[in-house]
C-alpha atoms as a PDB file:
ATOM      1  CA  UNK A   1     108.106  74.871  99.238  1.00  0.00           C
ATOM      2  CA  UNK A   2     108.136  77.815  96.523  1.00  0.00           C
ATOM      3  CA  UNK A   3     107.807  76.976  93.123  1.00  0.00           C
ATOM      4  CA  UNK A   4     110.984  79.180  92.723  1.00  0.00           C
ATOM      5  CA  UNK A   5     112.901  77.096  95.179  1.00  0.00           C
ATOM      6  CA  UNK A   6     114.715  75.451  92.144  1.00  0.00           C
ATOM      7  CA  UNK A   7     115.623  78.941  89.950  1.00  0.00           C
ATOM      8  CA  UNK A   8     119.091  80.363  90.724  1.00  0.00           C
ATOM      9  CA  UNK A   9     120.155  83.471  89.192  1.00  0.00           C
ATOM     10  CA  UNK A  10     124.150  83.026  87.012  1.00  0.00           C
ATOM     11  CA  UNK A  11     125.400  86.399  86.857  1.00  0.00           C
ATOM     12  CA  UNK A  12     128.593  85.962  84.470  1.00  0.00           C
ATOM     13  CA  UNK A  13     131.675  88.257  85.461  1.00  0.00           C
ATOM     14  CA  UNK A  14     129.550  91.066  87.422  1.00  0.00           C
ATOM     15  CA  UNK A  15     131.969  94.370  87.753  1.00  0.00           C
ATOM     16  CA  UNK A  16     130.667  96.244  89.668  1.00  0.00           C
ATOM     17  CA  UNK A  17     129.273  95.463  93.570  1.00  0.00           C
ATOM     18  CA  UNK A  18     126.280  97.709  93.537  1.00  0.00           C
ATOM     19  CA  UNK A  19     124.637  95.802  90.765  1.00  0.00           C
ATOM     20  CA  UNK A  20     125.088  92.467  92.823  1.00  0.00           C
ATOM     21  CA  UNK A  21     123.813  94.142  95.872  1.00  0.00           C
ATOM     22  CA  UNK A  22     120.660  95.406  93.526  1.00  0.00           C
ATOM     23  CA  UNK A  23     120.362  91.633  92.202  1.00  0.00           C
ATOM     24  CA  UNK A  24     120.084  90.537  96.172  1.00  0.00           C
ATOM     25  CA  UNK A  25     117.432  92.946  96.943  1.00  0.00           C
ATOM     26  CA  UNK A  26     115.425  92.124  93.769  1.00  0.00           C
ATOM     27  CA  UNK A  27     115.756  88.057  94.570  1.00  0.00           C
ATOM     28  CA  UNK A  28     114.595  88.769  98.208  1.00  0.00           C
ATOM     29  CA  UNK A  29     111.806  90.984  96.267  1.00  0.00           C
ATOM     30  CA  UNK A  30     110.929  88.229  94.259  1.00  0.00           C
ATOM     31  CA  UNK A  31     111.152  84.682  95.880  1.00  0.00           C
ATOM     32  CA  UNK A  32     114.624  83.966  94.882  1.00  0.00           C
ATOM     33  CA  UNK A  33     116.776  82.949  96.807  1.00  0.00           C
ATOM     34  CA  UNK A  34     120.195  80.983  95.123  1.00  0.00           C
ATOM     35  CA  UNK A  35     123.032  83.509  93.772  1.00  0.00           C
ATOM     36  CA  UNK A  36     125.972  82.382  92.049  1.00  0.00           C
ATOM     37  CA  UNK A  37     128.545  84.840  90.336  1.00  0.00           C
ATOM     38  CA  UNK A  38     131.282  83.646  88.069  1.00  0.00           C
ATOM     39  CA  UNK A  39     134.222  85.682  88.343  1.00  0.00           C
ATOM     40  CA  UNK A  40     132.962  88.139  90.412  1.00  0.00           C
ATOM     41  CA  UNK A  41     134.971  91.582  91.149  1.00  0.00           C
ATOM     42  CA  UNK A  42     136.176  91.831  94.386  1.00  0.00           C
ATOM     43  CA  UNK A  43     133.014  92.808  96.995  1.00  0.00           C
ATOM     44  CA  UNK A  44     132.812  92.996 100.483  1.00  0.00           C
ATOM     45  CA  UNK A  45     129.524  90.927 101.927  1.00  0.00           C
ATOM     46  CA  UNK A  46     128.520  93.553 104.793  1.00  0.00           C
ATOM     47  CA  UNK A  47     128.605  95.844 102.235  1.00  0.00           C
ATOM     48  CA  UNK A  48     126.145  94.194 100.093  1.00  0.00           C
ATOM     49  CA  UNK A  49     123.531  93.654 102.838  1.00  0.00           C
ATOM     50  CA  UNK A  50     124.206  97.605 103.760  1.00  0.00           C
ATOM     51  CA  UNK A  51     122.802  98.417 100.156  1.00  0.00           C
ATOM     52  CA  UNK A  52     120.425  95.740  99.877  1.00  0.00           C
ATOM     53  CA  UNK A  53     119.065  95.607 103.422  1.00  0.00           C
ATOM     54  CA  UNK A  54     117.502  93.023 105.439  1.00  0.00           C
ATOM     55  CA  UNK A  55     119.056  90.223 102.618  1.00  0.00           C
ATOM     56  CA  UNK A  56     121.610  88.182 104.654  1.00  0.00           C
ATOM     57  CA  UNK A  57     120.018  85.468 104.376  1.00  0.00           C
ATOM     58  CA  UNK A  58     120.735  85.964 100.307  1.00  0.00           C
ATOM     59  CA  UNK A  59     124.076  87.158 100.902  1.00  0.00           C
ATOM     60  CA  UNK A  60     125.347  84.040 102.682  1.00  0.00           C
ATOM     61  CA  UNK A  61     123.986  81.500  99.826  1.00  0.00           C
ATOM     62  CA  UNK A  62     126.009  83.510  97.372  1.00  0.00           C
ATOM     63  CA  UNK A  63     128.596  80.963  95.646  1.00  0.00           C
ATOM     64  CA  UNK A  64     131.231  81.686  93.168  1.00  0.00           C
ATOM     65  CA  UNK A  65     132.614  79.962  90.798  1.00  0.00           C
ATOM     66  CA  UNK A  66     135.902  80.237  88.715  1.00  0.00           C
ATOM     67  CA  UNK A  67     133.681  78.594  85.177  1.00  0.00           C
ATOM     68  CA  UNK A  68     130.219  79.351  83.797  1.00  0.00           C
ATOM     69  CA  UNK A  69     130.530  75.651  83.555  1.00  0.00           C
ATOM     70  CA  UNK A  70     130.476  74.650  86.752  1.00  0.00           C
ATOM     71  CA  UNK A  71     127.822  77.359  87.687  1.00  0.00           C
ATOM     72  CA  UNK A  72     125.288  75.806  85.286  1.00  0.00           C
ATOM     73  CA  UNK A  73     126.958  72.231  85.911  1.00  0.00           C
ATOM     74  CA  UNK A  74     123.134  70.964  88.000  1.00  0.00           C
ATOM     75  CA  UNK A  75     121.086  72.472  86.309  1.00  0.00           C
ATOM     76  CA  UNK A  76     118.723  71.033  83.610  1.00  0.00           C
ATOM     77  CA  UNK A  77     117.638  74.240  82.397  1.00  0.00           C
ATOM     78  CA  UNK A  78     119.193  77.391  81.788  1.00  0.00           C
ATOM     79  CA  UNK A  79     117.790  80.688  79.794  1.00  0.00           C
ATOM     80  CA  UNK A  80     120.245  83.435  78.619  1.00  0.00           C
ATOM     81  CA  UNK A  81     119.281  86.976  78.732  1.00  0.00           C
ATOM     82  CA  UNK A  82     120.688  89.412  76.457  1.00  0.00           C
ATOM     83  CA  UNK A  83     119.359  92.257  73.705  1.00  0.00           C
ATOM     84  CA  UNK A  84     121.875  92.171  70.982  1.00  0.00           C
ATOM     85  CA  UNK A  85     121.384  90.365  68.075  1.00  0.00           C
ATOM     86  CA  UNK A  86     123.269  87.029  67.199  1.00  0.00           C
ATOM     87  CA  UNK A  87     124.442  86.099  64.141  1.00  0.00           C
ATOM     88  CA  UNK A  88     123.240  82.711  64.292  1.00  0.00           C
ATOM     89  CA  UNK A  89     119.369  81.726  64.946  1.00  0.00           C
ATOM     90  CA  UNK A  90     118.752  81.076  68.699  1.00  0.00           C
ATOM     91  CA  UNK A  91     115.169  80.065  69.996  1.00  0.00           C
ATOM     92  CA  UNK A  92     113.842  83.205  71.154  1.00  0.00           C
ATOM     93  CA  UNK A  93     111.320  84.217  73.982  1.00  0.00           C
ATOM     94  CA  UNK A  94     110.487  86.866  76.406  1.00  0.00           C
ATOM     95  CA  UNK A  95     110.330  87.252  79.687  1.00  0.00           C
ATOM     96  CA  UNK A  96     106.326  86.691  80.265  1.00  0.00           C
ATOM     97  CA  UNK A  97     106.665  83.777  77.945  1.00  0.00           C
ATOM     98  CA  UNK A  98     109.495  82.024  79.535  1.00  0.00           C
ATOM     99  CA  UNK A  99     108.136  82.311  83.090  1.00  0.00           C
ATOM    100  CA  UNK A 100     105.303  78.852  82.599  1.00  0.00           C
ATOM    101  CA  UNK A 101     107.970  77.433  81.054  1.00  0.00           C
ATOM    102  CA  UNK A 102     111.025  77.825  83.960  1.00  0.00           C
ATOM    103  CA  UNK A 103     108.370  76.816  86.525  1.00  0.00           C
ATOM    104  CA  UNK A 104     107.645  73.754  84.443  1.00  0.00           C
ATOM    105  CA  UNK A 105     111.332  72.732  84.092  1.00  0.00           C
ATOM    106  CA  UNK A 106     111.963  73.460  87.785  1.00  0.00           C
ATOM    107  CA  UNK A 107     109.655  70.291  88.740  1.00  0.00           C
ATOM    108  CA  UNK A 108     112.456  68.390  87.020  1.00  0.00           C
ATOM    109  CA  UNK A 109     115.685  70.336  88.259  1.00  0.00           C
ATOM    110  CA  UNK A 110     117.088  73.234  89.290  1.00  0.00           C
ATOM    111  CA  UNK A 111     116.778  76.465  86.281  1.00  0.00           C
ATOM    112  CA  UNK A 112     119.625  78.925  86.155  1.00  0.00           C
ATOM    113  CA  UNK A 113     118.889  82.600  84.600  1.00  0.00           C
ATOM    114  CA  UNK A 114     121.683  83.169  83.211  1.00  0.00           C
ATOM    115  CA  UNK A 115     123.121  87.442  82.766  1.00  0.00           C
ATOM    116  CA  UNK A 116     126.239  88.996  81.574  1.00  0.00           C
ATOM    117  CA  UNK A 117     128.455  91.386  82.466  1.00  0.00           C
ATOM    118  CA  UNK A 118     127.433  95.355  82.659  1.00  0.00           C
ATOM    119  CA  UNK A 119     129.874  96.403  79.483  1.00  0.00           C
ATOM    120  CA  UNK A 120     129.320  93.663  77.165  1.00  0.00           C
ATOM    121  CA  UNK A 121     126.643  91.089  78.198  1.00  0.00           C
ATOM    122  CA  UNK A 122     126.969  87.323  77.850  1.00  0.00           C
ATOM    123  CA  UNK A 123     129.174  86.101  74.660  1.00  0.00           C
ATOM    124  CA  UNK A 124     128.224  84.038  72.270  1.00  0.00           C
ATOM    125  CA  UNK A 125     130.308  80.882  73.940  1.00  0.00           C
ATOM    126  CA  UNK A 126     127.722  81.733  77.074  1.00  0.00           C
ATOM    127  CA  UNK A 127     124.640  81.838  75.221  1.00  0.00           C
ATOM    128  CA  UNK A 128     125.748  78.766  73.458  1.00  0.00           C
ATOM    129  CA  UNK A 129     125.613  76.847  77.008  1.00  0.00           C
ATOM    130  CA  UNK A 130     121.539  78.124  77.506  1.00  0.00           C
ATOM    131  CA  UNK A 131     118.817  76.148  76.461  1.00  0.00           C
ATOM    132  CA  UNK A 132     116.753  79.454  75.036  1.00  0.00           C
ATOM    133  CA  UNK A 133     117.877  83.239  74.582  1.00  0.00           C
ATOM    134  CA  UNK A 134     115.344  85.548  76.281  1.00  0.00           C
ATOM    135  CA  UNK A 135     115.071  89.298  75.427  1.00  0.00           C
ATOM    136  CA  UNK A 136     113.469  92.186  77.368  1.00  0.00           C
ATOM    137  CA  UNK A 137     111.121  94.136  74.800  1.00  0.00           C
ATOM    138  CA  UNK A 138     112.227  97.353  74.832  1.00  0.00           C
ATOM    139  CA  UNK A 139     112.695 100.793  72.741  1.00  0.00           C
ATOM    140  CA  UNK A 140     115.326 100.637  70.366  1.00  0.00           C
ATOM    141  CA  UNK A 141     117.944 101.512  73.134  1.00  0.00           C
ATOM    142  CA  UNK A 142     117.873  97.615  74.152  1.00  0.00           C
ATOM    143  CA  UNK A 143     120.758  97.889  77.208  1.00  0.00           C
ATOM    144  CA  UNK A 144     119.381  97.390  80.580  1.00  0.00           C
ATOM    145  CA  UNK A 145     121.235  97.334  83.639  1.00  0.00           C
ATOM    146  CA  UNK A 146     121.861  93.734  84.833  1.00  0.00           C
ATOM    147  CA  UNK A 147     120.106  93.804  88.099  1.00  0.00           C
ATOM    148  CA  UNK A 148     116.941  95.869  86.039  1.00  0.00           C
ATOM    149  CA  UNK A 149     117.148  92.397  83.740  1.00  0.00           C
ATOM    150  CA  UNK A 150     116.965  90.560  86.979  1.00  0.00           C
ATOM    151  CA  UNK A 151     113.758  92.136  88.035  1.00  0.00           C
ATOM    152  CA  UNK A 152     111.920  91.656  85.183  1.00  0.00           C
ATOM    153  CA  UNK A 153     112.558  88.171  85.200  1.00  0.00           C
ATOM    154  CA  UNK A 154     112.301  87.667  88.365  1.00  0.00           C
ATOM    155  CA  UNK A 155     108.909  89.768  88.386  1.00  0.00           C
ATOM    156  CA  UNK A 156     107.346  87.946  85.752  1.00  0.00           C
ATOM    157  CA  UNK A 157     108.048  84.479  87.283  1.00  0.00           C
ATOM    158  CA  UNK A 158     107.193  85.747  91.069  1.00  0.00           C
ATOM    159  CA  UNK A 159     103.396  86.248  89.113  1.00  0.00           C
ATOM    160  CA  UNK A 160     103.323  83.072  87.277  1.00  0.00           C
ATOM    161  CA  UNK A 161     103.774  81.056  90.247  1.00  0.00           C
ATOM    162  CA  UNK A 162     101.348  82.605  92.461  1.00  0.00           C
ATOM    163  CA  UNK A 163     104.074  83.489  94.684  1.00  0.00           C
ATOM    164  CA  UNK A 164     102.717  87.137  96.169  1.00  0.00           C
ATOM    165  CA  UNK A 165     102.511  86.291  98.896  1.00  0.00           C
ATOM    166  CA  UNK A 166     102.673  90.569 100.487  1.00  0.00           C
ATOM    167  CA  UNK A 167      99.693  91.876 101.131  1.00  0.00           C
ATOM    168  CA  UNK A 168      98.769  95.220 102.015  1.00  0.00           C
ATOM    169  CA  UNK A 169      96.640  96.168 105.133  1.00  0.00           C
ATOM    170  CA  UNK A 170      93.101  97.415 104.301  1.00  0.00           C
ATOM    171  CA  UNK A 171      92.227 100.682 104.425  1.00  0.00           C
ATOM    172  CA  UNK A 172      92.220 101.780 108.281  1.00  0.00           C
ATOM    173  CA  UNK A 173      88.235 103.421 107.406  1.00  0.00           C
ATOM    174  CA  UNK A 174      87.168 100.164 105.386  1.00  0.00           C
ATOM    175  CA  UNK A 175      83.401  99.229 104.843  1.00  0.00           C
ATOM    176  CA  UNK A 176      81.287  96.107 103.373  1.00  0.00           C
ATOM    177  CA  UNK A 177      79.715  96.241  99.713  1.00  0.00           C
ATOM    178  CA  UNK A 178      76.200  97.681 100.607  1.00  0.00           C
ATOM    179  CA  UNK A 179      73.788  95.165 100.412  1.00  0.00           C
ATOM    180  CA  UNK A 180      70.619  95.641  98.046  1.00  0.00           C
ATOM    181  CA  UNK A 181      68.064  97.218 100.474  1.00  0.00           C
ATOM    182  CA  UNK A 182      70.510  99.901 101.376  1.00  0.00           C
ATOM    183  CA  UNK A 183      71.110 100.859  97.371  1.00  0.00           C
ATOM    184  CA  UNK A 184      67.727 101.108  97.507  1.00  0.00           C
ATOM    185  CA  UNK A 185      66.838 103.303 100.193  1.00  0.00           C
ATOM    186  CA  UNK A 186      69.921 105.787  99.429  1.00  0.00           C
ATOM    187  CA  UNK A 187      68.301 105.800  95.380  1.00  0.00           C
ATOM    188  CA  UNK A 188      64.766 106.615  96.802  1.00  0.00           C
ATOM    189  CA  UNK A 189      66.058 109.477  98.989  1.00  0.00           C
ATOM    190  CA  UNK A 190      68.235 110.825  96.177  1.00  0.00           C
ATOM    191  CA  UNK A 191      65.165 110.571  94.198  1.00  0.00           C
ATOM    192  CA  UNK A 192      63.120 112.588  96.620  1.00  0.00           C
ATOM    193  CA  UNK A 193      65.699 115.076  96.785  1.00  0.00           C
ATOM    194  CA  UNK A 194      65.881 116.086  93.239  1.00  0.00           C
ATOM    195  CA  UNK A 195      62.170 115.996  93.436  1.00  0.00           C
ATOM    196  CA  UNK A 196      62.052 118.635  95.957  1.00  0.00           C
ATOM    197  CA  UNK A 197      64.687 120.922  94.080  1.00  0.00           C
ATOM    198  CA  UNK A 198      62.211 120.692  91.314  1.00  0.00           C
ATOM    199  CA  UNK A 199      64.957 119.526  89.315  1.00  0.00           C
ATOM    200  CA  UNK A 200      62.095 117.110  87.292  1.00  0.00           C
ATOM    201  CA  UNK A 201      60.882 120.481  86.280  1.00  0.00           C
ATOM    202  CA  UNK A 202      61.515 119.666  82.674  1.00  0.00           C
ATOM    203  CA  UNK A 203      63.631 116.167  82.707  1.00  0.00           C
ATOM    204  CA  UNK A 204      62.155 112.193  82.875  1.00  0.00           C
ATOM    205  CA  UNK A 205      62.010 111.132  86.640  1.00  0.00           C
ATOM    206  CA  UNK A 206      62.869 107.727  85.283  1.00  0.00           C
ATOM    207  CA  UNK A 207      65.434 108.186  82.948  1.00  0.00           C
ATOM    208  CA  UNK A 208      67.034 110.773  85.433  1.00  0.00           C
ATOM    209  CA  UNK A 209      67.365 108.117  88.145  1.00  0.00           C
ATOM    210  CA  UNK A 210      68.457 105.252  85.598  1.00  0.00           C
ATOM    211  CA  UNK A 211      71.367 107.499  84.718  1.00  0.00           C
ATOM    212  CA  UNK A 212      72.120 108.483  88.772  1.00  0.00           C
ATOM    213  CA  UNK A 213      71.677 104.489  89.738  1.00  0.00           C
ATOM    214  CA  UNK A 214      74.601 103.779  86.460  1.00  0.00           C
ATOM    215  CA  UNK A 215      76.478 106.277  87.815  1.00  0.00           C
ATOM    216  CA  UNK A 216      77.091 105.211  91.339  1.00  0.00           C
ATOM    217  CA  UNK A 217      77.395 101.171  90.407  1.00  0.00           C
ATOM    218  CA  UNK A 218      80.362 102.158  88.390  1.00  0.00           C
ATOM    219  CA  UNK A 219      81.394 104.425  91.062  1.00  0.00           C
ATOM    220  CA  UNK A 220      81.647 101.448  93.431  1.00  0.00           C
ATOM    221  CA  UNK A 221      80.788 102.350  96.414  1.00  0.00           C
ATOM    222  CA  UNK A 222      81.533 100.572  99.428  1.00  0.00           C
ATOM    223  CA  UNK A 223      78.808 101.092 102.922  1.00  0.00           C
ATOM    224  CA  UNK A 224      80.222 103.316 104.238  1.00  0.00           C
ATOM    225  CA  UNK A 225      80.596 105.745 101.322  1.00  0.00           C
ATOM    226  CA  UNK A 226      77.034 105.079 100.167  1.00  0.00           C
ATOM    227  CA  UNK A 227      75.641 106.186 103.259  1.00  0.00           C
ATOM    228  CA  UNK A 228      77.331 109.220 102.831  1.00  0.00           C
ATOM    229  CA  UNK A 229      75.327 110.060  99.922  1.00  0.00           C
ATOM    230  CA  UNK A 230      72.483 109.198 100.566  1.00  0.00           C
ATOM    231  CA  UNK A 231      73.351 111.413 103.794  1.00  0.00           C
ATOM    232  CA  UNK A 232      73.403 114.743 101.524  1.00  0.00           C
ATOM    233  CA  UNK A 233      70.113 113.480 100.037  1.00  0.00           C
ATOM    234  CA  UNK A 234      68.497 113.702 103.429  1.00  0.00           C
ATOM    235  CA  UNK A 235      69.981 116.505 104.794  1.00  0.00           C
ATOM    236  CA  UNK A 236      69.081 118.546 101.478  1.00  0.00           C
ATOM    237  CA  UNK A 237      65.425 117.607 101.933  1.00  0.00           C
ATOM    238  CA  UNK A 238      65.624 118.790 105.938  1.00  0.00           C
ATOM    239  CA  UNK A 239      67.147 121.800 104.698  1.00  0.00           C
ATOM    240  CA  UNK A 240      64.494 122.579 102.428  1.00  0.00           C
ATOM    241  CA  UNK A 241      61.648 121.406 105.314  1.00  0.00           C
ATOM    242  CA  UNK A 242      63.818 124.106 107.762  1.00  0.00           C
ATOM    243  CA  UNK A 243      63.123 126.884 105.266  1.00  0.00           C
ATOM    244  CA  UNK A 244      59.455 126.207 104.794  1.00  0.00           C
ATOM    245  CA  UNK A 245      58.801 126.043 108.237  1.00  0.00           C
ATOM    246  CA  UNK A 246      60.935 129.693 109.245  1.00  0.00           C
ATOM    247  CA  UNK A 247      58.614 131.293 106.050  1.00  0.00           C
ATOM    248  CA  UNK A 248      55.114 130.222 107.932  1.00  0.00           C
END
């Protein structure tokens, strides 16, 4: 089982569909997979899933609820996001901070992240019901759109619990690490190379070739790519043999 199995997302009063329907694609994004919505406006499911696709299985979890209450009624944790500033002093965190510490509560009981509405974000009686007030660092212009407040949260806790589980194909032309004999011979034909374009003429051999073997170990190269240099090497020093041999 995830270690986000026990996080739901509270979204208090949402007005408008499109930001649930962004919320659903970031959970599926993410790991999450428990909506509820207190006093939701009026949305149409197949709707939803046509702007968030491929999310029904999110979409038919969705629960509502006519209290924030009863929304956070099972849960033993429950974080309140929100930018402005309260009156009152309020255990403060952010959302990189809070992530080891949701996953930690979750072994215990379900964790609600708990958002407010697009116009005026959670009240005060909301936050009083959280556990910790989390804000999202920002510029001075603090609002973010609820589901963007989702995905930073949601982003910061898919990372803290190892939970990536994506991964992208490798490159369709990818190649081993060379292995030390190969560095070698590509450095020593490199070497000869220069040596034959004179380019010594007035420059240290060894320093030269200290500075060309730093070069390409912070370049990185993987087989395949090293070969190709040391490819030009060689095919500079056949050039130079063709021309010798047309002038005799």
């Amino acid at each position: 089982m995830s270690a986000l199995a026990q996080v739901v997302v509270v979204i208090n009063r949402p007005q408008d569909p499109v930001n649930i329907a962004a919320t659903v694609r970031v959970m599926k994004n993410m790991g999450l997979a428990d909506l509820r919505l207190v006093q939701p406006v009026a949305y149409d499911p197949w709707r939803i899933e046509g702007v968030a696709h491929g999310t029904r299985d999110i979409v038919d979890r969705i629960v509502h609820y006519e209290a924030l209450d009863a929304a956070l009624a099972d849960c033993v944790y429950v974080a309140a996001f929100g930018g402005k500033r309260r009156a009152h002093r309020w255990p403060l965190t952010t959302p990189r901070a809070l992530a080891p510490v949701v996953l930690e509560k979750a072994a215990e009981g379900r964790v609600a992240l708990l958002f407010g509405q697009e116009d005026h974000g959670l009240p005060n009686e909301a936050i009083d019901r959280a556990h910790t007030l989390c804000t999202i660092p920002t510029t001075e212009h603090s609002s973010l759109n609820v589901a963007q407040a989702v995905l930073v949260a949601a982003y910061e806790l898919h990372l803290e619990a190892g939970d990536a589980t994506r991964t992208l194909a490798r490159h369709k032309h990818h190649a081993a690490l060379p292995k030390h004999d190969e560095w070698e011979r590509a450095l020593a034909d490199i070497d000869r190379c220069l040596g034959a374009i004179a380019f010594y003429r007035t420059r240290n051999p060894e320093h030269i070739m200290r500075s060309v073997r730093s070069l390409l170990n912070r370049a990185g190269p993987d087989s395949r790519e090293l070969t190709l240099v040391r490819a030009m090497a060689i095919e500079v020093l056949r050039t130079i043999d063709r021309v010798k041999r047309g002038l005799e």
